[in-house]
PDB file of N, CA and C in Angstrom:
ATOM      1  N   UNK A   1     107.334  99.442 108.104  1.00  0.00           N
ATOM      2  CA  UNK A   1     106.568 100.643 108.336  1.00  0.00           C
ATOM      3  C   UNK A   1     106.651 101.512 107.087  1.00  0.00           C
ATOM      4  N   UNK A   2     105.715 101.852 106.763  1.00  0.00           N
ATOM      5  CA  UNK A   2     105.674 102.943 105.605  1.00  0.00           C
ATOM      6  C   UNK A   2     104.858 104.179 105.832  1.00  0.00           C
ATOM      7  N   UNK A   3     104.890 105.268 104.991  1.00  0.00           N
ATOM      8  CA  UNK A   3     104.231 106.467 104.995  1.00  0.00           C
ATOM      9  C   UNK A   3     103.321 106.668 103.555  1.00  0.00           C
ATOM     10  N   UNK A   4     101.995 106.751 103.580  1.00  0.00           N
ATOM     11  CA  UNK A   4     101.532 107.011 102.574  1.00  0.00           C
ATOM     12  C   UNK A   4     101.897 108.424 101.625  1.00  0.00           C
ATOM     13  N   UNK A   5     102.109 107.829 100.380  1.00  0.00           N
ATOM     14  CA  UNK A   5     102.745 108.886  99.078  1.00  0.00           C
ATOM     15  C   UNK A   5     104.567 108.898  99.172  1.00  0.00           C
ATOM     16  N   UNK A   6     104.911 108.337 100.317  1.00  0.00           N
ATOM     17  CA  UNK A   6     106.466 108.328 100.109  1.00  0.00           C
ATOM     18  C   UNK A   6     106.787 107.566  99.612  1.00  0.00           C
ATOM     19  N   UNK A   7     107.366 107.253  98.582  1.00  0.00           N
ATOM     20  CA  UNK A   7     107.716 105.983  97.545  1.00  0.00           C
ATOM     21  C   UNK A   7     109.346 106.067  97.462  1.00  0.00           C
ATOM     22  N   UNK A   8     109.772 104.910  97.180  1.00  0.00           N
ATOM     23  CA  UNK A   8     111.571 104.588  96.939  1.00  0.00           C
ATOM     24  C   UNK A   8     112.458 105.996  96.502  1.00  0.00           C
ATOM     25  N   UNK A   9     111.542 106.626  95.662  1.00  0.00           N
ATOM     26  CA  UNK A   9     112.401 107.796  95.050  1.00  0.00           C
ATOM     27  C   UNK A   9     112.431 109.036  95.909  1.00  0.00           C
ATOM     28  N   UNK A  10     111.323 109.340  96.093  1.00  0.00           N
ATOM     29  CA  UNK A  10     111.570 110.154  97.575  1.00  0.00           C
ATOM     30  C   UNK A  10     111.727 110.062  98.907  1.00  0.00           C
ATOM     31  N   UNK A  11     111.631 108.750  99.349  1.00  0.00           N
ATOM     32  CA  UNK A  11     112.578 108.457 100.349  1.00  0.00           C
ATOM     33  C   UNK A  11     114.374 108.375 100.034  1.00  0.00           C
ATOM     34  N   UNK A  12     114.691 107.812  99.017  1.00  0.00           N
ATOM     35  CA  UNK A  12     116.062 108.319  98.334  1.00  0.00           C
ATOM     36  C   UNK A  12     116.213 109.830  98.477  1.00  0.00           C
ATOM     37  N   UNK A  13     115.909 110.422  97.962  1.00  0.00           N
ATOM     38  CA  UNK A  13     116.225 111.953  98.069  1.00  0.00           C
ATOM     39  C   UNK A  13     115.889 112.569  99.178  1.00  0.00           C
ATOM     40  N   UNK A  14     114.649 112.079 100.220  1.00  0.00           N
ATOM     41  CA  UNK A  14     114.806 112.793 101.662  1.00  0.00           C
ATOM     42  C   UNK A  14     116.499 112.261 102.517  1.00  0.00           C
ATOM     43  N   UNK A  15     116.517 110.705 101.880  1.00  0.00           N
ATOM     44  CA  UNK A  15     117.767 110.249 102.537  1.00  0.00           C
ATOM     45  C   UNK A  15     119.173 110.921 102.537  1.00  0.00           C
ATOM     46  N   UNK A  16     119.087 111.307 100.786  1.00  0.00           N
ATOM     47  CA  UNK A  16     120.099 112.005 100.334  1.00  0.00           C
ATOM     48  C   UNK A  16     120.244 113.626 100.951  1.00  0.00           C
ATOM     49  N   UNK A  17     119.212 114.080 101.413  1.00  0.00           N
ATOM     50  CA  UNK A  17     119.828 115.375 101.348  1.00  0.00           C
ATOM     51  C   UNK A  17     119.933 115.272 103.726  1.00  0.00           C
ATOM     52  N   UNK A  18     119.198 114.766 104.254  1.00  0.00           N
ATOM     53  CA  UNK A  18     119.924 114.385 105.604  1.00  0.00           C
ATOM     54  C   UNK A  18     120.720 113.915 105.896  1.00  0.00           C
ATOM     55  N   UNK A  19     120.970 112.977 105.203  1.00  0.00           N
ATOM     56  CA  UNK A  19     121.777 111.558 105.959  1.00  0.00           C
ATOM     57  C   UNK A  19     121.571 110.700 107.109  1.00  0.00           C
ATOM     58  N   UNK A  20     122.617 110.415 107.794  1.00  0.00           N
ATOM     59  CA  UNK A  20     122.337 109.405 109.221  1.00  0.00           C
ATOM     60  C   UNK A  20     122.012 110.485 109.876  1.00  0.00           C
ATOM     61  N   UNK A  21     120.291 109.943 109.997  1.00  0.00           N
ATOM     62  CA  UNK A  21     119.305 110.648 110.512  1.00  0.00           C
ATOM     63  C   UNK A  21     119.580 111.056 112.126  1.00  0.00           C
ATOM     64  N   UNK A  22     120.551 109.904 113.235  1.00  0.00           N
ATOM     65  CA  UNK A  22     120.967 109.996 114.006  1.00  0.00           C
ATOM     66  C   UNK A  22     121.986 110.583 114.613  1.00  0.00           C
ATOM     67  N   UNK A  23     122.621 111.610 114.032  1.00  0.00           N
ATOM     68  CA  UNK A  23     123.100 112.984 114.553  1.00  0.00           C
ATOM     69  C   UNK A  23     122.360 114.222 115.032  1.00  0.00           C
ATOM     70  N   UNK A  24     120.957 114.044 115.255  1.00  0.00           N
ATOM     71  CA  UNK A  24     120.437 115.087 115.195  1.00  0.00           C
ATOM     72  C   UNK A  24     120.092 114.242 116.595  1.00  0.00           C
ATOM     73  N   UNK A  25     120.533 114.763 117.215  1.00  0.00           N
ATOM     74  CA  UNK A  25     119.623 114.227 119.060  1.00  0.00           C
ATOM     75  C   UNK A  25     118.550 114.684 119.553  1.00  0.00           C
ATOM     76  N   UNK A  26     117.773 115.839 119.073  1.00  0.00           N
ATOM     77  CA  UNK A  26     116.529 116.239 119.094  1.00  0.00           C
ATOM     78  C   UNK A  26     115.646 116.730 117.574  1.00  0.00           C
ATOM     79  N   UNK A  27     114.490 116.525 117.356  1.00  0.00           N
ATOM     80  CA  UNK A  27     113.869 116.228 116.497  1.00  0.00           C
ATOM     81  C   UNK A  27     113.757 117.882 116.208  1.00  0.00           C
ATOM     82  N   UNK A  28     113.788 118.709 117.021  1.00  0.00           N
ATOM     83  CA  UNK A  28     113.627 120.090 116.457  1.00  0.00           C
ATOM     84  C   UNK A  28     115.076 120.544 115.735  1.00  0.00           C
ATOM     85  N   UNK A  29     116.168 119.749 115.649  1.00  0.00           N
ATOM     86  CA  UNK A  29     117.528 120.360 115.168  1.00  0.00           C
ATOM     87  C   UNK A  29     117.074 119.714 113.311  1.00  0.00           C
ATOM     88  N   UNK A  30     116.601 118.555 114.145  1.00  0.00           N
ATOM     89  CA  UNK A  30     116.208 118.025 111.966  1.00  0.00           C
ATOM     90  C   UNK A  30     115.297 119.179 111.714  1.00  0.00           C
ATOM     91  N   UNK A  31     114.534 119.194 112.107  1.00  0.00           N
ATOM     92  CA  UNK A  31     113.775 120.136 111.645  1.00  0.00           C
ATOM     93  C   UNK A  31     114.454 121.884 111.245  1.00  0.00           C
ATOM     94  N   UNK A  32     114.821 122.131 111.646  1.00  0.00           N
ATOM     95  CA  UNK A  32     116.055 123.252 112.065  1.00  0.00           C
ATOM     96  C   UNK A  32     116.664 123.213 110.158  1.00  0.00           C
ATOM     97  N   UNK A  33     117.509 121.858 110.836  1.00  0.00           N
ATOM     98  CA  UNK A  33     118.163 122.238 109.629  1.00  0.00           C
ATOM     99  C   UNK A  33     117.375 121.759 107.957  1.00  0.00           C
ATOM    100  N   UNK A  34     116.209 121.072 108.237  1.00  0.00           N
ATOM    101  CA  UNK A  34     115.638 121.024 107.145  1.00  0.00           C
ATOM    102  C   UNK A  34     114.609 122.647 106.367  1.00  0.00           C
ATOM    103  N   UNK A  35     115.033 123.214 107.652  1.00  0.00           N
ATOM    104  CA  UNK A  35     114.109 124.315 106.978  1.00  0.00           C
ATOM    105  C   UNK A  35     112.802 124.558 107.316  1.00  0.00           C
ATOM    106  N   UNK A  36     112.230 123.735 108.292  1.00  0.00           N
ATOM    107  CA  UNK A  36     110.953 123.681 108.575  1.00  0.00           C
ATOM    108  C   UNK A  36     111.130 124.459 109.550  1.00  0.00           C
ATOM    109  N   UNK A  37     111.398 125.138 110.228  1.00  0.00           N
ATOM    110  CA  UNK A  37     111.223 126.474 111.597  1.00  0.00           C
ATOM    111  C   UNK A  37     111.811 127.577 110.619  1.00  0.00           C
ATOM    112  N   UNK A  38     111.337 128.578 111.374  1.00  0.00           N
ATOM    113  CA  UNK A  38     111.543 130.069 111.263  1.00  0.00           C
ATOM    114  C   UNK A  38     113.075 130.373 111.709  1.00  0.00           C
ATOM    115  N   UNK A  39     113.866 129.862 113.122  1.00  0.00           N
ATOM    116  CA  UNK A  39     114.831 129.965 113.719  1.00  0.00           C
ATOM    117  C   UNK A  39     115.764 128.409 113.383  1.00  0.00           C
ATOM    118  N   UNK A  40     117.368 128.987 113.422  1.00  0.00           N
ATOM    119  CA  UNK A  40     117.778 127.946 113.559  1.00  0.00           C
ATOM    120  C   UNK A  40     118.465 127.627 114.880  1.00  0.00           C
ATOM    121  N   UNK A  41     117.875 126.615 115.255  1.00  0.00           N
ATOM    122  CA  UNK A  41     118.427 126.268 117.170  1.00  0.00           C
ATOM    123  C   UNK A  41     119.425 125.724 117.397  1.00  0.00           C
ATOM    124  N   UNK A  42     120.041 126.168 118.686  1.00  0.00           N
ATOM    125  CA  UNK A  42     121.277 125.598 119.083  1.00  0.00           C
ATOM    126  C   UNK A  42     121.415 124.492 119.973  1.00  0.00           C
TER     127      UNK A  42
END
């Protein structure tokens, strides 16, 4: 599966700055902590 315009290097660096994407048990906490909301949720 791929995403158009995401290439090796920025999938590296989205990787790098999340990590194991699977600590986040709901998709609004990634989001949260990536910065994409206004609020950060609990």
């Amino acid at each position: 599966m791929s995403i158009p315009s995401i290439n090796f290097y920025t999938a590296a660096g989205i990787y790098s700055i999340i990590g194991y994407i699977n600590r986040f048990d709901r998709k609004n906490k990634l989001a949260s902590y990536a910065g994409l909301v206004s609020s950060e949720l609990k």
